[in-house]
N, C-alpha and C. Protein backbone atom coordinates (compact mmCIF):
# COMPACT_ATOMS: atom_id res chain seq x y z
N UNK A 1 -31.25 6.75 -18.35
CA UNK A 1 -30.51 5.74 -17.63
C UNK A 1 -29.04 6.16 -17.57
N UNK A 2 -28.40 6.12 -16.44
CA UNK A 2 -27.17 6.47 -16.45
C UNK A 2 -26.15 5.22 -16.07
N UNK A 3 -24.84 5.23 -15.41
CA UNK A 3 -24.37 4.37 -15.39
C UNK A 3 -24.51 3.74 -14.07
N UNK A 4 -25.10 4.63 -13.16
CA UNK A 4 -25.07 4.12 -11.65
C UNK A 4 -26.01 3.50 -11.61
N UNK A 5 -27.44 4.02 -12.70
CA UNK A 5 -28.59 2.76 -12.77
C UNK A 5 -28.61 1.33 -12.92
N UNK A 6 -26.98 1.46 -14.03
CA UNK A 6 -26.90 0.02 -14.58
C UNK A 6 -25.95 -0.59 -13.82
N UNK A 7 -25.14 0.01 -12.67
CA UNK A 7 -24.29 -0.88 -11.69
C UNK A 7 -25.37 -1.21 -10.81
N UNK A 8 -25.90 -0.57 -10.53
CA UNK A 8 -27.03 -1.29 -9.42
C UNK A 8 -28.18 -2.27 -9.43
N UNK A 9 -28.46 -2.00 -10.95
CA UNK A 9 -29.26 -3.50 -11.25
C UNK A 9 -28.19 -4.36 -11.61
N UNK A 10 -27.31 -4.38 -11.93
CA UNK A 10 -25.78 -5.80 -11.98
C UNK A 10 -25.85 -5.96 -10.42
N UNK A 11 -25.88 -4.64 -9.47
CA UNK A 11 -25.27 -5.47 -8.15
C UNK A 11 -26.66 -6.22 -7.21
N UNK A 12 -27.94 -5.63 -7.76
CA UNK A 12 -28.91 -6.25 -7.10
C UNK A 12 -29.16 -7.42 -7.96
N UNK A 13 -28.58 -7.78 -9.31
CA UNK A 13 -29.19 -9.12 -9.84
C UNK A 13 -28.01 -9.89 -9.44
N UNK A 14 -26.68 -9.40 -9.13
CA UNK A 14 -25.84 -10.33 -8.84
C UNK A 14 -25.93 -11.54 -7.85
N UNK A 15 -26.92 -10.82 -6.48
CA UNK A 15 -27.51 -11.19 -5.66
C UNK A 15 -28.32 -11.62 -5.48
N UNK A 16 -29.59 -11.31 -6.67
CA UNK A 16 -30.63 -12.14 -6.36
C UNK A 16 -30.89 -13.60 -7.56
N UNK A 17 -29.62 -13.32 -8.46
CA UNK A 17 -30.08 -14.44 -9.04
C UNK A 17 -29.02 -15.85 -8.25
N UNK A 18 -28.33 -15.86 -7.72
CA UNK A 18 -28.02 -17.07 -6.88
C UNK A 18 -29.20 -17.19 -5.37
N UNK A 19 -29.32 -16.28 -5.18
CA UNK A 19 -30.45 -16.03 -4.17
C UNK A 19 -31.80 -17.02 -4.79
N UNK A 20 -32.15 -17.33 -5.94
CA UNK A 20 -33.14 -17.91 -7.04
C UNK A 20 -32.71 -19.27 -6.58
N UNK A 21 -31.35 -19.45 -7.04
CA UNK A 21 -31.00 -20.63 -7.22
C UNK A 21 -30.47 -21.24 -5.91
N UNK A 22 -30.02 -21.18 -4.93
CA UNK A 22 -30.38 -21.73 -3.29
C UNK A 22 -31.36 -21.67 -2.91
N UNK A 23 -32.66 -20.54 -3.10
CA UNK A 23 -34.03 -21.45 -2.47
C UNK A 23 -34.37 -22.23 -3.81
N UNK A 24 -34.25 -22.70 -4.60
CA UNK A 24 -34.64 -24.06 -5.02
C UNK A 24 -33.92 -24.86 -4.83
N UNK A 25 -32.92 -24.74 -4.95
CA UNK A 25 -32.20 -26.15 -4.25
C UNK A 25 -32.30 -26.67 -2.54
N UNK A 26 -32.64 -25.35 -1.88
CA UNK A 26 -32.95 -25.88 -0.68
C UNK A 26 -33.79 -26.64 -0.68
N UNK A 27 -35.17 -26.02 -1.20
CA UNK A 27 -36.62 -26.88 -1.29
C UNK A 27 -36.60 -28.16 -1.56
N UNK A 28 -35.46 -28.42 -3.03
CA UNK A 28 -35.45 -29.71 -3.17
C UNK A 28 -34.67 -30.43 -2.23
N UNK A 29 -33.77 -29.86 -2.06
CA UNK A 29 -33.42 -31.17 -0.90
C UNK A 29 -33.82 -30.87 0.89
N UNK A 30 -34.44 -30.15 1.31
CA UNK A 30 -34.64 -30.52 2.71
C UNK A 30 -36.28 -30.68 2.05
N UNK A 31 -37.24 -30.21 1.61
CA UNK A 31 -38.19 -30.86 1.75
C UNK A 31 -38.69 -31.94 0.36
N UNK A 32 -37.81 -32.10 -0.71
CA UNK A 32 -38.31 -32.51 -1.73
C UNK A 32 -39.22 -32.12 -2.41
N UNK A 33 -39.07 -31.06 -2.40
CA UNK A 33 -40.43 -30.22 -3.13
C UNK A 33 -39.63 -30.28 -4.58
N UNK A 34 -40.76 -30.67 -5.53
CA UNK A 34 -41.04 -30.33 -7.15
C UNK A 34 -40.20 -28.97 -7.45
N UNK A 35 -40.11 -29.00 -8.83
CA UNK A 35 -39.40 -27.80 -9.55
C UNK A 35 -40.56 -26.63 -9.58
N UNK A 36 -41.68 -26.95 -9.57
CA UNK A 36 -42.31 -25.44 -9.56
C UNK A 36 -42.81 -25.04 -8.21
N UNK A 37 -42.31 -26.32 -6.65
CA UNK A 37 -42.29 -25.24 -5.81
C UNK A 37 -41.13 -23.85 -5.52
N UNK A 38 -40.69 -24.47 -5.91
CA UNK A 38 -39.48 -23.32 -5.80
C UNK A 38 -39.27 -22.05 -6.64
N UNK A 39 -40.18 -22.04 -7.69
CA UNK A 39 -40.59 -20.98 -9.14
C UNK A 39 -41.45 -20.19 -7.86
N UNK A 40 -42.47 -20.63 -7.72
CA UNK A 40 -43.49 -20.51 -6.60
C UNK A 40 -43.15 -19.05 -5.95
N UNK A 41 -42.09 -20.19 -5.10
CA UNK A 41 -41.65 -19.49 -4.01
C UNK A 41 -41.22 -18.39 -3.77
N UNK A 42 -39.87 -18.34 -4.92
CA UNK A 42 -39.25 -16.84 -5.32
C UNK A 42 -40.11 -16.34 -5.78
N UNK A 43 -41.32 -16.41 -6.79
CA UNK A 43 -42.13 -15.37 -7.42
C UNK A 43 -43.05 -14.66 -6.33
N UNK A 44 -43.04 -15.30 -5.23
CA UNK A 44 -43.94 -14.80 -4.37
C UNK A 44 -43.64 -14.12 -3.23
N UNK A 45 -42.49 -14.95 -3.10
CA UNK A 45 -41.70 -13.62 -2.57
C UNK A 45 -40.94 -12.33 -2.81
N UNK A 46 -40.31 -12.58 -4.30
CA UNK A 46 -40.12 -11.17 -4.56
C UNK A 46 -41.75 -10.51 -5.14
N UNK A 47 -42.19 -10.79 -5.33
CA UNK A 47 -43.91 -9.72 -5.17
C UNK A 47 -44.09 -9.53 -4.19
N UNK A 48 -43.54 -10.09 -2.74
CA UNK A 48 -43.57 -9.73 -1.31
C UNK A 48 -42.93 -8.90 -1.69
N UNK A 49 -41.67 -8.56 -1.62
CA UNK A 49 -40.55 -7.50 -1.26
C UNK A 49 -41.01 -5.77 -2.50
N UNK A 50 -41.42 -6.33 -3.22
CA UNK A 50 -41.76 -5.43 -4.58
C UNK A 50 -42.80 -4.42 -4.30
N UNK A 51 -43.72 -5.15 -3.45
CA UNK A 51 -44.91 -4.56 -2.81
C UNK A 51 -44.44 -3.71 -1.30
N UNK A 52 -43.63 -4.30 -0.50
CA UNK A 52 -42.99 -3.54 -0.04
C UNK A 52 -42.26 -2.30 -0.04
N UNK A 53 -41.08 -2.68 -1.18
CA UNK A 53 -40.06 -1.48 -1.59
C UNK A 53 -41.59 -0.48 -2.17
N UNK A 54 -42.20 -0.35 -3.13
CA UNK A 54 -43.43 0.63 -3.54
C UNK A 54 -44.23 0.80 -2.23
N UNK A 55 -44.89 0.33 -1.36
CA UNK A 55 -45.64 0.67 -0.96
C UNK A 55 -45.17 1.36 0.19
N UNK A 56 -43.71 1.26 0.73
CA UNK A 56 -42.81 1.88 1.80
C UNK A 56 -41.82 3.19 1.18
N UNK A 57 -42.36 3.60 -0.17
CA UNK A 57 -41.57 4.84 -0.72
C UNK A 57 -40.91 5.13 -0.99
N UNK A 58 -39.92 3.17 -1.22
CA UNK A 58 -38.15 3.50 -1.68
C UNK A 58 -38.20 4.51 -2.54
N UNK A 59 -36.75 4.72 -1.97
CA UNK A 59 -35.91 5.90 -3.31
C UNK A 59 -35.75 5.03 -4.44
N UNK A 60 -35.76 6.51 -5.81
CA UNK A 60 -35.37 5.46 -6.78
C UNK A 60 -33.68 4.83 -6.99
N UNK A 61 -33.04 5.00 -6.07
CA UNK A 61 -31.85 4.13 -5.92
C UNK A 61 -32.14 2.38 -5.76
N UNK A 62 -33.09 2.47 -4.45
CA UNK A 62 -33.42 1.24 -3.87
C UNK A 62 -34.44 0.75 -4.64
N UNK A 63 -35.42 1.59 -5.34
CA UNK A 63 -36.04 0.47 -6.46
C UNK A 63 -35.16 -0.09 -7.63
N UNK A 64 -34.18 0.64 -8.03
CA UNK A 64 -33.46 0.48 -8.81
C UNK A 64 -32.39 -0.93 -8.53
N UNK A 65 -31.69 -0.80 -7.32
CA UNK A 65 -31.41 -2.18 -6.87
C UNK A 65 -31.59 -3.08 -6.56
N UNK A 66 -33.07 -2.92 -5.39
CA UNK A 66 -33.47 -4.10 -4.84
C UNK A 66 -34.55 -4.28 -6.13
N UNK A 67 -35.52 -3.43 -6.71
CA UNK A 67 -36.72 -3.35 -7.36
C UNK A 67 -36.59 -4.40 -8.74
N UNK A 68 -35.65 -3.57 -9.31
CA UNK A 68 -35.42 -3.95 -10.93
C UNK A 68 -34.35 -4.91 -10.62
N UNK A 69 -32.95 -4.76 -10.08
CA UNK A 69 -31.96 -5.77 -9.95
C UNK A 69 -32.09 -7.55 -9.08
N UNK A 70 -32.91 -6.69 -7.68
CA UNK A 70 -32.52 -8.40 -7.24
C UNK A 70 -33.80 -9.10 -7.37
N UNK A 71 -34.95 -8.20 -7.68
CA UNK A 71 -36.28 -8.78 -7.65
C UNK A 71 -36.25 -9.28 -9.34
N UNK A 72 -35.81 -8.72 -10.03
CA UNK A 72 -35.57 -8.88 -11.48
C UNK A 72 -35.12 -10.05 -11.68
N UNK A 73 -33.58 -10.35 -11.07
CA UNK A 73 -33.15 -11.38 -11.09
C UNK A 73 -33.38 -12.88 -9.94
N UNK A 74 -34.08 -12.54 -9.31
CA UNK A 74 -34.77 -13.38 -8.23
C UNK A 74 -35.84 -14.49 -8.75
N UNK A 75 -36.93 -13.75 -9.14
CA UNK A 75 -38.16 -13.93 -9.81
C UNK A 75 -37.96 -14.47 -11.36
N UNK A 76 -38.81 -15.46 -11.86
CA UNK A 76 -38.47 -16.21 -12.80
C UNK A 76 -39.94 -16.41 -13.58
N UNK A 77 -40.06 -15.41 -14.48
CA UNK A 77 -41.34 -15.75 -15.55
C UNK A 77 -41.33 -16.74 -16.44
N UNK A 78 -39.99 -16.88 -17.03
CA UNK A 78 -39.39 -18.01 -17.84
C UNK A 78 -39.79 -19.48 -17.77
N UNK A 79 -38.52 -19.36 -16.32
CA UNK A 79 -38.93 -21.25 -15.98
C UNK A 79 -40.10 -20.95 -15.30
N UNK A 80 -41.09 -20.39 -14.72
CA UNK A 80 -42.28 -21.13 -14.54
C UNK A 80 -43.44 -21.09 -15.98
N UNK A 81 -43.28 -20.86 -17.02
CA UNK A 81 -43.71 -20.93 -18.24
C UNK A 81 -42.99 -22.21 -18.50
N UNK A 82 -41.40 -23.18 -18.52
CA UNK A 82 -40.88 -23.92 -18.79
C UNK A 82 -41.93 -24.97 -18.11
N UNK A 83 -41.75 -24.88 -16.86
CA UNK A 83 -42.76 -25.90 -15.76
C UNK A 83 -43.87 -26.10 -16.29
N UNK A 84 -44.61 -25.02 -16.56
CA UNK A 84 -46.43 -25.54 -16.91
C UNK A 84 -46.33 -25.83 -18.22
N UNK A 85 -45.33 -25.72 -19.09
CA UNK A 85 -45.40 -26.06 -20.74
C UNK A 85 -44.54 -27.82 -20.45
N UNK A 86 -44.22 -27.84 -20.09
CA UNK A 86 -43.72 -29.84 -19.13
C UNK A 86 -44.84 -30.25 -19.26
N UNK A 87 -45.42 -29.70 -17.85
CA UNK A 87 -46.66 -30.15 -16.92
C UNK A 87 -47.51 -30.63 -18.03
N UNK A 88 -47.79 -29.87 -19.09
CA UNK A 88 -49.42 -29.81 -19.88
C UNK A 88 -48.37 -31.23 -20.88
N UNK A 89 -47.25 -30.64 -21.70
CA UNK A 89 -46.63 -31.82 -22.32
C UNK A 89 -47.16 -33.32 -21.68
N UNK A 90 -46.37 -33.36 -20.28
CA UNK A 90 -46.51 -34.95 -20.23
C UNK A 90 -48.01 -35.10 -19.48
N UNK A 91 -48.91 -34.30 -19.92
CA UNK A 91 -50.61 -34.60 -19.86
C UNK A 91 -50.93 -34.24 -18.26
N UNK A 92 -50.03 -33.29 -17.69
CA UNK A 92 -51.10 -32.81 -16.30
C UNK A 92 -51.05 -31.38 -16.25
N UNK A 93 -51.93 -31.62 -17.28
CA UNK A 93 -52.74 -30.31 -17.38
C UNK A 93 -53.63 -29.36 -16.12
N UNK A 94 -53.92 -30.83 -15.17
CA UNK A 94 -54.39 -29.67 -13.79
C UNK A 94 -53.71 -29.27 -13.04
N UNK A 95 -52.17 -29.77 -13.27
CA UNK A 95 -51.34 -29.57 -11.96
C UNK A 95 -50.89 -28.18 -13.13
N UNK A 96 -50.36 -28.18 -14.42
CA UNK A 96 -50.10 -26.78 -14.82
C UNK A 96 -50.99 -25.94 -14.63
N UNK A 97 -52.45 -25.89 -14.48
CA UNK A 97 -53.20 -25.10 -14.30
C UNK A 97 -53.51 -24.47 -12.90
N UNK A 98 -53.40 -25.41 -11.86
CA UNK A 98 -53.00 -24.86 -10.48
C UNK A 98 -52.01 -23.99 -10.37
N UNK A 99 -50.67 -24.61 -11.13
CA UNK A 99 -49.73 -23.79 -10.77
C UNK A 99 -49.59 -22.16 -11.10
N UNK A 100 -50.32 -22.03 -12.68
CA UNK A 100 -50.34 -20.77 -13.43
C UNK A 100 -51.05 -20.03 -12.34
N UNK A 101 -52.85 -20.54 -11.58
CA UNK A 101 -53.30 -19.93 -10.63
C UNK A 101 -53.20 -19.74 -9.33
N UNK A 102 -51.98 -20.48 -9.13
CA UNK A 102 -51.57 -20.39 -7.72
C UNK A 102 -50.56 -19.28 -7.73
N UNK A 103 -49.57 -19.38 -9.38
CA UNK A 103 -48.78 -18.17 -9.30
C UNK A 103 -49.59 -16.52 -9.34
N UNK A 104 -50.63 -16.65 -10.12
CA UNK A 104 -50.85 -15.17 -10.07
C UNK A 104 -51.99 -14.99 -8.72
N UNK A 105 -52.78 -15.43 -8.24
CA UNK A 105 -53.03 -15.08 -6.86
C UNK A 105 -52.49 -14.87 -6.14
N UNK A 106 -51.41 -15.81 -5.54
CA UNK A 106 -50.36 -15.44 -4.77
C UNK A 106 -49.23 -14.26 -4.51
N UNK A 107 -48.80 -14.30 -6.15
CA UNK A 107 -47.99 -13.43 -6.03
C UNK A 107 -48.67 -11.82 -6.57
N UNK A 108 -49.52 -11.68 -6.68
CA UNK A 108 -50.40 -10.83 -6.58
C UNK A 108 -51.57 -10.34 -5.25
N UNK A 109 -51.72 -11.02 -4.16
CA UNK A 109 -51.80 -11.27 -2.77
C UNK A 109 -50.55 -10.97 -2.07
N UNK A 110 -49.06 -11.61 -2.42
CA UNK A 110 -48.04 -11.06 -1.75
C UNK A 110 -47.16 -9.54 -2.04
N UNK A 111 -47.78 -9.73 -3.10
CA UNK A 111 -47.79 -7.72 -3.47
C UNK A 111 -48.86 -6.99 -3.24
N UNK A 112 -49.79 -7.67 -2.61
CA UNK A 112 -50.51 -6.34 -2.13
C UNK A 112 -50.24 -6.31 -0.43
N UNK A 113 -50.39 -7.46 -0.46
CA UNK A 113 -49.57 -7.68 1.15
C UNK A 113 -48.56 -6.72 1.39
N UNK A 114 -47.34 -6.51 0.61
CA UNK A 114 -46.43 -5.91 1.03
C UNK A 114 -46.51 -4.61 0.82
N UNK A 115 -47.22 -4.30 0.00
CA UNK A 115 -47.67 -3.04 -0.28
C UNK A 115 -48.67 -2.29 1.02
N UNK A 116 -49.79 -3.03 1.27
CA UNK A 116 -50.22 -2.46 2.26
C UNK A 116 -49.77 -2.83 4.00
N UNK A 117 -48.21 -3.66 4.01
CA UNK A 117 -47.88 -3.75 5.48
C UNK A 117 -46.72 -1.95 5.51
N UNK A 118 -46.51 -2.16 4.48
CA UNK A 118 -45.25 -1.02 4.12
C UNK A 118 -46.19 0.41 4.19
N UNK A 119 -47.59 0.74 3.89
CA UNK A 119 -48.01 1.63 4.04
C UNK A 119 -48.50 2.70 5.16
């Protein structure tokens, strides 16, 4: 790892972690969507873009920025573990369980998606 590795994941997370935090706040307020649509959303879309950057042959510059930095900081394993550990807490256990399987189909569907539109 050198130092240009580590400016470029600072300058791609700089970007993608407010990038995180305006599409959930959009969601919530133009459509009122819940806190784990918006976990959702970014997770599935940066597995869109992830599947892309790999399956379209970025350099390792551009995995390095967009890959590790803004998809890194975009994408949120955390709070959607926060969400379904709520969910099951205050007893809806099927809506955490949708969500856990809606996250890994999806965003495992939108990485292969992007992987094989990029190919």
């Amino acid at each position: 790892m050198t130092a240009t590795h580590a400016l470029l994941v600072a300058l791609g997370g700089a970007v993608g972690a407010p990038a995180r935090l305006l599409v959930g706040h959009w969601l919530r307020t133009r459509w009122s969507a819940v806190p784990p649509a918006g976990t959702l959303a970014v997770n599935v879309g940066g597995s869109l873009l992830l599947g892309l950057l790999v399956g379209g042959g970025a350099g390792p510059g551009w995995l390095t920025l967009l890959g590790t930095g803004f998809c890194g900081a975009f994408t949120t394993f955390s709070t959607l573990a926060l969400e379904v550990w709520e969910a099951v807490e205050d007893g809806r256990r099927a809506e955490a369980a949708a969500v856990v399987g809606l996250s890994l189909v999806l965003g495992l569907g939108a990485a292969a998606l992007g992987y094989a539109l990029a190919s």
